[in-house]
Protein backbone atom coordinates (compact mmCIF):
# COMPACT_ATOMS: atom_id res chain seq x y z
CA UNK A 1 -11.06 -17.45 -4.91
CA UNK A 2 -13.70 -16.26 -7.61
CA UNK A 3 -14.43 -15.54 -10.82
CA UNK A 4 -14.85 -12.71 -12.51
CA UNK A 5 -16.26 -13.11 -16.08
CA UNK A 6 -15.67 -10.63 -18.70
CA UNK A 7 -16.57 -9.90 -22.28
CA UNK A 8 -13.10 -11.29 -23.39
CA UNK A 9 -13.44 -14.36 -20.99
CA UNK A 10 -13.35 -15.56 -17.10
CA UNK A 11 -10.70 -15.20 -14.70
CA UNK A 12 -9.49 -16.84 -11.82
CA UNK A 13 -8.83 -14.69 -9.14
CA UNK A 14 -7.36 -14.29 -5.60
CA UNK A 15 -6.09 -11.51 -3.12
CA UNK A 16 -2.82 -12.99 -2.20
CA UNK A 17 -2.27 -13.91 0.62
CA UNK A 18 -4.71 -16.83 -0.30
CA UNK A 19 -6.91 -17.03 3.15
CA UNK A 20 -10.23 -19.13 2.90
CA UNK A 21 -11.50 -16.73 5.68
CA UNK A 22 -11.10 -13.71 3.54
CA UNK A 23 -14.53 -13.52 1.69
CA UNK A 24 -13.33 -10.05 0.09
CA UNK A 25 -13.16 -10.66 -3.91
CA UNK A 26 -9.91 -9.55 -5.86
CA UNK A 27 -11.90 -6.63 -8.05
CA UNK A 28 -14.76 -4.53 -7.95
CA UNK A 29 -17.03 -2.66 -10.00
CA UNK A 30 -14.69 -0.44 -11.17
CA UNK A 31 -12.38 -2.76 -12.48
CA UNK A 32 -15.43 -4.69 -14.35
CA UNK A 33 -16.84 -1.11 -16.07
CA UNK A 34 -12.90 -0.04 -17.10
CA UNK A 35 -12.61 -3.80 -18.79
CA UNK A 36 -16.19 -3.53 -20.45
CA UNK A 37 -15.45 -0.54 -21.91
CA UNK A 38 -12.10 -1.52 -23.36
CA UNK A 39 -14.10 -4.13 -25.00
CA UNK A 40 -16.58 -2.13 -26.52
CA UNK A 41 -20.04 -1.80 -26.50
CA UNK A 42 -23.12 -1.08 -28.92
CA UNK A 43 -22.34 2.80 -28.14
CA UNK A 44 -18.55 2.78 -27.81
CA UNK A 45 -16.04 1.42 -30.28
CA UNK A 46 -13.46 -1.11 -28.38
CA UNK A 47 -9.96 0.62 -27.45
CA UNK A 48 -7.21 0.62 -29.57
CA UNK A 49 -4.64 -1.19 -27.06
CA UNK A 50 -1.27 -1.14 -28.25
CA UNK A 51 2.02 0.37 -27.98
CA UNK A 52 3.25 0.79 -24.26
CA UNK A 53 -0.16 0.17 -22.15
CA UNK A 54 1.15 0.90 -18.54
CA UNK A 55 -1.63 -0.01 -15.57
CA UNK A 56 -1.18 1.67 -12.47
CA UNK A 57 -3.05 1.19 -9.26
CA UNK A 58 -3.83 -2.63 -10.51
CA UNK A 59 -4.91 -3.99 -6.42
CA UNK A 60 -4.98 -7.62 -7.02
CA UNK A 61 -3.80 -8.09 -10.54
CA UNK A 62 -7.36 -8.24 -12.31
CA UNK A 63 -6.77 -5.20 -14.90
CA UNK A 64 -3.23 -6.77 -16.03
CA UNK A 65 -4.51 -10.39 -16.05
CA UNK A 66 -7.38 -9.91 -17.85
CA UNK A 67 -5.82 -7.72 -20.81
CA UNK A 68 -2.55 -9.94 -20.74
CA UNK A 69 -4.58 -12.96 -21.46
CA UNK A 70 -6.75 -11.50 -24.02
CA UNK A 71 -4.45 -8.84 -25.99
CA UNK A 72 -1.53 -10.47 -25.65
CA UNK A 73 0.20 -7.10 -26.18
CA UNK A 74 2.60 -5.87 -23.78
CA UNK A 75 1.29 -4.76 -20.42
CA UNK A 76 3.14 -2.82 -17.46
CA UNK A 77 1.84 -2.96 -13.91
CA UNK A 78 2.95 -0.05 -11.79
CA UNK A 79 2.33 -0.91 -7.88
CA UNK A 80 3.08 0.25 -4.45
CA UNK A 81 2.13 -3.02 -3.34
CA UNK A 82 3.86 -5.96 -2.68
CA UNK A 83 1.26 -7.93 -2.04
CA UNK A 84 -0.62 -6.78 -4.87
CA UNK A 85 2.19 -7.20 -7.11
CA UNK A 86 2.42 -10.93 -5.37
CA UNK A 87 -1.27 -11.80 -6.39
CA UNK A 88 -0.89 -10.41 -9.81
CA UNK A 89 1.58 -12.91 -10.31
CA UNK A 90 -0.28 -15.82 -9.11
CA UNK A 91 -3.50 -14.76 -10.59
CA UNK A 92 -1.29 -14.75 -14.40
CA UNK A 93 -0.34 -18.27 -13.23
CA UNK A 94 -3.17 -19.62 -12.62
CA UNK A 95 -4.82 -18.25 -15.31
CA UNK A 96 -2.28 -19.96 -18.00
CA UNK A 97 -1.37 -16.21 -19.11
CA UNK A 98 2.21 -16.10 -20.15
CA UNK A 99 4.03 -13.97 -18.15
CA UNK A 100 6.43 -12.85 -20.37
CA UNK A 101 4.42 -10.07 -22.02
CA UNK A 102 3.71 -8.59 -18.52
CA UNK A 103 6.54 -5.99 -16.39
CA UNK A 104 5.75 -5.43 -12.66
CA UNK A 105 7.57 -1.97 -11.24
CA UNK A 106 7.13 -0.63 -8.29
CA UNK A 107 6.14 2.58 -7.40
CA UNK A 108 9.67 3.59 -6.79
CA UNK A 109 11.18 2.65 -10.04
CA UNK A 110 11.45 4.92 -13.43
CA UNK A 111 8.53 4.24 -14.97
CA UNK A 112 8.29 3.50 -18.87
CA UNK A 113 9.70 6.29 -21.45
CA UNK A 114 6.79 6.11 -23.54
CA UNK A 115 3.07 5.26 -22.98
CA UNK A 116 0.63 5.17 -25.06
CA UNK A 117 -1.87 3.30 -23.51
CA UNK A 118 -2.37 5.02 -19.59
CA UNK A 119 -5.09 2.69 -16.97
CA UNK A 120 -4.98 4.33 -14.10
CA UNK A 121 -7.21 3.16 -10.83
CA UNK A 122 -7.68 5.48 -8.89
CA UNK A 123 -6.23 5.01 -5.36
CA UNK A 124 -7.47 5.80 -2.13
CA UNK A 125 -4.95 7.92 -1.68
CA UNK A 126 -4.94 11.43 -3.76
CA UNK A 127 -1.46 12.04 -2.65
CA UNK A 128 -0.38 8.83 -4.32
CA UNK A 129 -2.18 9.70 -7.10
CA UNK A 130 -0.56 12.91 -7.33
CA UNK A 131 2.76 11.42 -7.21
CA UNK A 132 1.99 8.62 -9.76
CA UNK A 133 0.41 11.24 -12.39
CA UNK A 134 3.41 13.73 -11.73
CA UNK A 135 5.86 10.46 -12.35
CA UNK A 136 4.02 9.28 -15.64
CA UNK A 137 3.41 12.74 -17.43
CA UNK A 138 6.44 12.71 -19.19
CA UNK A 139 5.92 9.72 -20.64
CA UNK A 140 2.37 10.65 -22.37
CA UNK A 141 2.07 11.82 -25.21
CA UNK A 142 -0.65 13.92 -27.49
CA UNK A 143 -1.97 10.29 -28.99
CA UNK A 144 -2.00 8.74 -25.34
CA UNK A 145 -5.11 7.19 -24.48
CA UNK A 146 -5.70 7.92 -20.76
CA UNK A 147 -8.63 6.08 -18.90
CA UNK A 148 -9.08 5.95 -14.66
CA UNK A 149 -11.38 4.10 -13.36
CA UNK A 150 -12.58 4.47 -9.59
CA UNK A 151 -15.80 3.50 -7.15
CA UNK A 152 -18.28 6.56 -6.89
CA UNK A 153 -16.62 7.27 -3.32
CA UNK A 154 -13.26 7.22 -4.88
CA UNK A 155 -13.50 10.03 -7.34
CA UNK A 156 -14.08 13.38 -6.35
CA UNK A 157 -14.21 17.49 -8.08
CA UNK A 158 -10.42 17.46 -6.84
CA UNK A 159 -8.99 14.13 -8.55
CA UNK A 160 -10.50 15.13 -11.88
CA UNK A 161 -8.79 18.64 -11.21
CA UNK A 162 -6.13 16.81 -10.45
CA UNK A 163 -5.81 14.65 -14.14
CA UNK A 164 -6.57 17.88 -15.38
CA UNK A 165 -3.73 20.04 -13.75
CA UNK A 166 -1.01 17.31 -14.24
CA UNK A 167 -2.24 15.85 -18.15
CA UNK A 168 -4.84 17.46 -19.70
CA UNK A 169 -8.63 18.21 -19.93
CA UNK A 170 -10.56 15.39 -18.03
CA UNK A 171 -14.48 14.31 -18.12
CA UNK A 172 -16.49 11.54 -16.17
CA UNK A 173 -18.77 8.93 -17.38
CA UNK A 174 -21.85 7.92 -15.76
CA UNK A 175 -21.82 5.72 -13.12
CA UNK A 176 -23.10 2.44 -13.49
CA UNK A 177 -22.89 0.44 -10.15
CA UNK A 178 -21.18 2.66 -8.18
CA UNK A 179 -18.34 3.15 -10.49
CA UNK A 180 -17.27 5.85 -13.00
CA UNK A 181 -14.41 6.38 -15.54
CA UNK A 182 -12.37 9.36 -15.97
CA UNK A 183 -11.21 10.30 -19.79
CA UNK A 184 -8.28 12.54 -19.78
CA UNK A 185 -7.25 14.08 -23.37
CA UNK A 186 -3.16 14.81 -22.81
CA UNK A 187 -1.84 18.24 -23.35
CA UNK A 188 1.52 18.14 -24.21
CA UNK A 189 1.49 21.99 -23.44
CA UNK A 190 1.51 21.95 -20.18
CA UNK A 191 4.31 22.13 -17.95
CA UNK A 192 5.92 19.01 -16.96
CA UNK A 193 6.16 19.65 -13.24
CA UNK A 194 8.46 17.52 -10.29
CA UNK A 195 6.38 15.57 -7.82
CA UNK A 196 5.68 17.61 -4.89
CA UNK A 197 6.40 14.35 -3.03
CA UNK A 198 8.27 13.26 -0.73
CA UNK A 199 6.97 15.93 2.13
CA UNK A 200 9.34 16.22 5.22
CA UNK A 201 8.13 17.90 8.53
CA UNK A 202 8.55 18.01 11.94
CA UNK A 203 6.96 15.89 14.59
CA UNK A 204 5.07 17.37 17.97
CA UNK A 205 6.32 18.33 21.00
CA UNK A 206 4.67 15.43 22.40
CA UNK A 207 6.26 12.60 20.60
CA UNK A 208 8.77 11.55 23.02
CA UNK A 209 12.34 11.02 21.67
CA UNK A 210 11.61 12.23 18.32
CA UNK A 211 10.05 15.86 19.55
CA UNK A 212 11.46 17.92 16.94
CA UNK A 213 12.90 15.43 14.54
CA UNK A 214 12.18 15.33 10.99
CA UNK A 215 9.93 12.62 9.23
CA UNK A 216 9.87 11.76 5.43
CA UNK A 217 6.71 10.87 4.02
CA UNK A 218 6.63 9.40 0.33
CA UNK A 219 3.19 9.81 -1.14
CA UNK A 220 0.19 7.17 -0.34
CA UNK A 221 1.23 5.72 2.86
CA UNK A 222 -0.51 6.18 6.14
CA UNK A 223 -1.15 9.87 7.33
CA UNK A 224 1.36 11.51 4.88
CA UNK A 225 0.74 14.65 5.99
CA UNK A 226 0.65 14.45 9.24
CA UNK A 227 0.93 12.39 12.08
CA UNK A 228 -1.45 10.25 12.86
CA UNK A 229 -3.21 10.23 16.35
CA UNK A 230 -2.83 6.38 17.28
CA UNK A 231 1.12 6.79 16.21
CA UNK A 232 1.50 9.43 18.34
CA UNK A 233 -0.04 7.96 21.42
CA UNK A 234 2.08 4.78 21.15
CA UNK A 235 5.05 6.65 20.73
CA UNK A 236 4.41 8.18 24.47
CA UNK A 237 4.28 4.53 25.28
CA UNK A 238 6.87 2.66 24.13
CA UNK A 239 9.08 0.09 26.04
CA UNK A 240 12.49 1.33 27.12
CA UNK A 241 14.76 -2.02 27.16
CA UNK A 242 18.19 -1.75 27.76
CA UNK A 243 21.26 -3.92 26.25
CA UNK A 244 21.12 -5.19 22.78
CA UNK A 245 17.77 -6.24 21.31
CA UNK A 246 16.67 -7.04 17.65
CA UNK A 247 13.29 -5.13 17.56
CA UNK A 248 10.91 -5.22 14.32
CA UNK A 249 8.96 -1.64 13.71
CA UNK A 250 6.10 -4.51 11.72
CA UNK A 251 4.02 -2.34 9.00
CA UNK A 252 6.75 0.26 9.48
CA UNK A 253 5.15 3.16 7.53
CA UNK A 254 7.30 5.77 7.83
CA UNK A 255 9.67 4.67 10.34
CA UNK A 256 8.81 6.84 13.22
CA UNK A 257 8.19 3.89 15.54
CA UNK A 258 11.27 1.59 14.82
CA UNK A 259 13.42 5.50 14.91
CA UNK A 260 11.96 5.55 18.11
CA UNK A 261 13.11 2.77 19.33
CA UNK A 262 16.54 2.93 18.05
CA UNK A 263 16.70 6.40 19.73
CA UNK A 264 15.65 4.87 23.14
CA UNK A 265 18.02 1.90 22.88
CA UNK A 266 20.85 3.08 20.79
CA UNK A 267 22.32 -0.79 20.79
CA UNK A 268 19.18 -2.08 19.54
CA UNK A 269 18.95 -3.41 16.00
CA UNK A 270 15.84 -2.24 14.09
CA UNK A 271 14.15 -4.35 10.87
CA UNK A 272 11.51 -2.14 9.46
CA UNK A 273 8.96 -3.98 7.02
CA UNK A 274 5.62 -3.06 5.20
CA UNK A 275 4.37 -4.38 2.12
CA UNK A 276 4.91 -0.67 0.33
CA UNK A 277 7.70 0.01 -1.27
CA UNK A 278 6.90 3.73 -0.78
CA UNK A 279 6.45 2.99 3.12
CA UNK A 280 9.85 1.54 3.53
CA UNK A 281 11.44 4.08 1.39
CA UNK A 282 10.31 6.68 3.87
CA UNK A 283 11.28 4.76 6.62
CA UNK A 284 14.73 4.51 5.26
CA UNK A 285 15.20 8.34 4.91
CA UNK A 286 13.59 8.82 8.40
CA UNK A 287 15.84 6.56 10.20
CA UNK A 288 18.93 7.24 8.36
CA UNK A 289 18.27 11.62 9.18
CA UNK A 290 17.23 10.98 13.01
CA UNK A 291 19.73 8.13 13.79
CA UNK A 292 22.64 7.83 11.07
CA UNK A 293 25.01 5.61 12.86
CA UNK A 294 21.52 3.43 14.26
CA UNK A 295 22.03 -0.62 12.94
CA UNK A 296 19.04 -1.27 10.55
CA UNK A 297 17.59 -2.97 7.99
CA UNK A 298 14.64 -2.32 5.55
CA UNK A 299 12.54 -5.20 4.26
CA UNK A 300 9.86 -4.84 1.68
CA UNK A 301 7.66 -7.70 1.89
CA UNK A 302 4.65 -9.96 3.18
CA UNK A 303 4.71 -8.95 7.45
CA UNK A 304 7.80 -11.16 8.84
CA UNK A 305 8.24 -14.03 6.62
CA UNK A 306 11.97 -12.91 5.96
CA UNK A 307 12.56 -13.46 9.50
CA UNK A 308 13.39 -16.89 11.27
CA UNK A 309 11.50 -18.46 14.18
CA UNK A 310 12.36 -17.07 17.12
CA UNK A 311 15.21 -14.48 16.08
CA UNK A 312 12.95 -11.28 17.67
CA UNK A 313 13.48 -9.70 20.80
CA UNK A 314 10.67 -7.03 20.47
CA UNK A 315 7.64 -6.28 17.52
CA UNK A 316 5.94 -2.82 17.18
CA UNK A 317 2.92 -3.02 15.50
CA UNK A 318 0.17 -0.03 14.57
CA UNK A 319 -1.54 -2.51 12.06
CA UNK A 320 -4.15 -1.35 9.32
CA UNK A 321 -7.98 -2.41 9.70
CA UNK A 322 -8.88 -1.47 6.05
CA UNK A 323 -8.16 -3.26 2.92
CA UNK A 324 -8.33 -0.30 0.51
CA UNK A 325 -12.03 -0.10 1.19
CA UNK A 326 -13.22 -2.73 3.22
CA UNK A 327 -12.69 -2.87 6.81
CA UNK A 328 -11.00 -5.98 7.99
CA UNK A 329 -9.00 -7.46 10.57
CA UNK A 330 -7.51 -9.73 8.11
CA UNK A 331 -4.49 -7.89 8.74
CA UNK A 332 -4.03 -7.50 11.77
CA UNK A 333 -4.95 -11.64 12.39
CA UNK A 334 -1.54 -12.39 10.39
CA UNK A 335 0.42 -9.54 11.59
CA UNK A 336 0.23 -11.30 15.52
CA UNK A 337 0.32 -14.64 14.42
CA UNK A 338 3.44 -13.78 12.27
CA UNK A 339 4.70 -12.03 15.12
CA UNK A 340 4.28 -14.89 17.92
CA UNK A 341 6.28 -16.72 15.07
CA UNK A 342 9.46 -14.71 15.15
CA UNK A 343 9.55 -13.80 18.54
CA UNK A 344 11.69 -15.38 20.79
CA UNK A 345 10.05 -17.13 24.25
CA UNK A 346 9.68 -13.81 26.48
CA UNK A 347 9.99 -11.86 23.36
CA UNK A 348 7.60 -9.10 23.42
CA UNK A 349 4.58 -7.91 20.89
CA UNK A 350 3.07 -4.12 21.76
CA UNK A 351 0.69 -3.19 19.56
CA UNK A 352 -2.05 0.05 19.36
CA UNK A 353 -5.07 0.06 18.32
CA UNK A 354 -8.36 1.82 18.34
CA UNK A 355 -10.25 0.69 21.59
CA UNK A 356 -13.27 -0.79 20.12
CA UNK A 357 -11.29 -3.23 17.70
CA UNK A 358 -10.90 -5.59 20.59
CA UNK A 359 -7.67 -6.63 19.78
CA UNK A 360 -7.18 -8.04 23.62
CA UNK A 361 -9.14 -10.80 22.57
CA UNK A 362 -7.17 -12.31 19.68
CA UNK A 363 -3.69 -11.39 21.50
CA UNK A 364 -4.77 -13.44 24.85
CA UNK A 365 -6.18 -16.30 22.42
CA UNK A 366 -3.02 -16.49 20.73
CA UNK A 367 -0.36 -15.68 23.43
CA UNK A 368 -2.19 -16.99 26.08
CA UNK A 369 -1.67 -13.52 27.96
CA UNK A 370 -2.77 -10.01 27.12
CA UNK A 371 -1.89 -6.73 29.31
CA UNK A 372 -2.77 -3.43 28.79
CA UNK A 373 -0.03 -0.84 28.65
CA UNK A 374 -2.19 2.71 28.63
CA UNK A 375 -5.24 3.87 27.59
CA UNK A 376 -7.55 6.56 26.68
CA UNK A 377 -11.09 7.01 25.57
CA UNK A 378 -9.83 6.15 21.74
CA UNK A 379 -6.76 3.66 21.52
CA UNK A 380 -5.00 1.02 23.59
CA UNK A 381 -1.80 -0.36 24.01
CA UNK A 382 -1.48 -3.64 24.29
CA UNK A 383 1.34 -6.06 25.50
CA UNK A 384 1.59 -9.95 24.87
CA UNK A 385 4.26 -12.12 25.59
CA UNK A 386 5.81 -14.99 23.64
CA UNK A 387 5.18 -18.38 25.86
């Protein structure tokens, strides 16, 4: 946990989940430059915040805590992530802010009619921001004051064209370590377009059962469009089991590994999870157009804590070694150790992963055992088995 200390006050904060091994702070630069603006400074006047101020993009919670506990007006948070949505709420707990003047949506659900307040961070993901712009532009208005906030890396020619296409006309500030703010003025004469999201295509030749299928990809999750490379060499390597087995596609994304599966062993039963609501979403439609009769269920949430010890025949894993910007194998550390938890004894983890992440190592530490399925020059798969 740390603090980060702002012109209205200091803050508590913490990624959630809460691991004393993750060094990685719960803001960044940008965050701190959006919130020192909003307070004012001897060049700029403080922001008028009230009405409907919506935050999207909020990673940890440190936007929404820090306004809720200052302003005291209203604030929405508007997140794809669970576990982002899951530290904001501990970080307005801990921080005595009362949490009745702060909503939490997800990315999937109808945003607010009216905003006039819009803090956007800017996501890794320009598809996702895309989608979330798209989503909120009918609720701006002439009067709206719009403000993103991103790292240097973050914000490129294309997402300011992007404010501009969807809102209005859009400058930059400076930068001042590392980070810049975006200013878009809404034009309520532009066109209020659909999302161009979700994108459906169809997969390889090489993909195994699912050559020619379609995928749905809502925006911001792994490789929207287009399949990834790791994905796609695990899916020419998956285990055929026969009979009936209750198999976990773990950090689902958009289903294609878990459809897989259920295509392979049709009296399987598949639980797809990932902390995205916009992940599971896709997995949903994915599954339900390649396999509609397939048994399934879709869990948004924090890896496999909805799942009982030992209730898992099988986990398929692809996990993530970045947090937003950071790499980390924070991740991937809980992921196994969640999965050795819900398999059953002789239950089975397979997991890819780029070669040099040395994944072998933590598997056989854990497991006891490690074996490696295939290989090439870039990924592995790897097999351990629950003692």
């Amino acid at each position: 946990m740390n603090r980060l200390t702002t012109s209205w006050g200091a803050y508590e904060l913490a990624r959630f989940p809460e691991d004393p091994r993750d060094i990685l702070r719960a803001w960044d630069a940008a965050d701190e430059y959006l919130l020192r603006h909003l307070h004012g400074t001897d060049d700029t006047p403080p922001t008028a915040l009230a009405g409907t101020v919506a935050v999207v993009g909020d990673r940890w919670g440190a936007l929404v805590t820090s306004l809720a506990a200052h302003t005291g007006v209203p604030v929405t948070q508007i997140s794809d992530s669970f576990l982002g949505q899951q530290a904001t709420r501990a970080n307005l707990a801990r921080n005595g802010v009362d949490t009745g003047s702060v909503r939490l949506l997800t990315a999937r659900q109808e945003p607010p009619e009216r905003i006039d307040v819009l803090l956007v961070r800017v996501p890794k993901s320009l598809a996702l921001l895309e989608d979330q712009l798209h989503r909120l532009a009918p609720a701006v208005h002439a009067d709206t004051v719009v403000i993103g906030t991103g790292m240097v890396t973050e914000i490129h020619t294309s997402t300011l064209k992007l404010f501009e296409r969807v809102l209005g006309p859009t400058r930059t500030s400076l930068a001042a370590k590392k980070a810049r703010l975006i200013f878009c003025t809404p034009d309520p004469a532009l066109p209020r377009t659909p999302s161009p999201w979700p994108l459906r295509y169809a997969l390889p030749s090489d993909t195994g059962v699912l050559a020619g299928r379609t995928v749905t990809n809502h925006a911001g999750i792994f490789c929207a469009e287009r399949l990834d490379i790791g994905t796609r060499f695990f899916l020419r390597h998956l285990p055929r089991h026969r009979g009936h087995e209750r198999v976990v596609d773990l950090g689902c994304g958009n289903g294609v590994v878990g459809t897989a599966a259920a295509l392979a062993n049709p009296d399987a039963e598949v639980t797809f999870t990932d902390e995205s609501w916009s992940a599971v979403a896709s997995a949903e439609a994915t599954f339900g157009d390649n396999v509609p009769s397939g048994k399934a269920e879709f869990l948004v949430g924090d890896g496999l804590s909805a799942l009982p010890d030992g209730s898992v025949d099988l986990v398929l894993n692809n996990p993530p070694f970045h947090s937003h910007r950071a790499t980390t194998d924070t991740a991937a550390r809980r992921m196994f150790a969640d999965a050795r938890r819900a398999l059953r004894p002789g239950g089975e983890l397979w997991v890819v992963g780029n070669r040099h992440l040395g994944y072998h190592v933590r598997l056989k530490r854990l497991f006891g055992n490690c074996e490696v399925v295939a290989s090439d020059p870039k990924f592995v798969v790897l097999k351990a088995v629950r003692p």
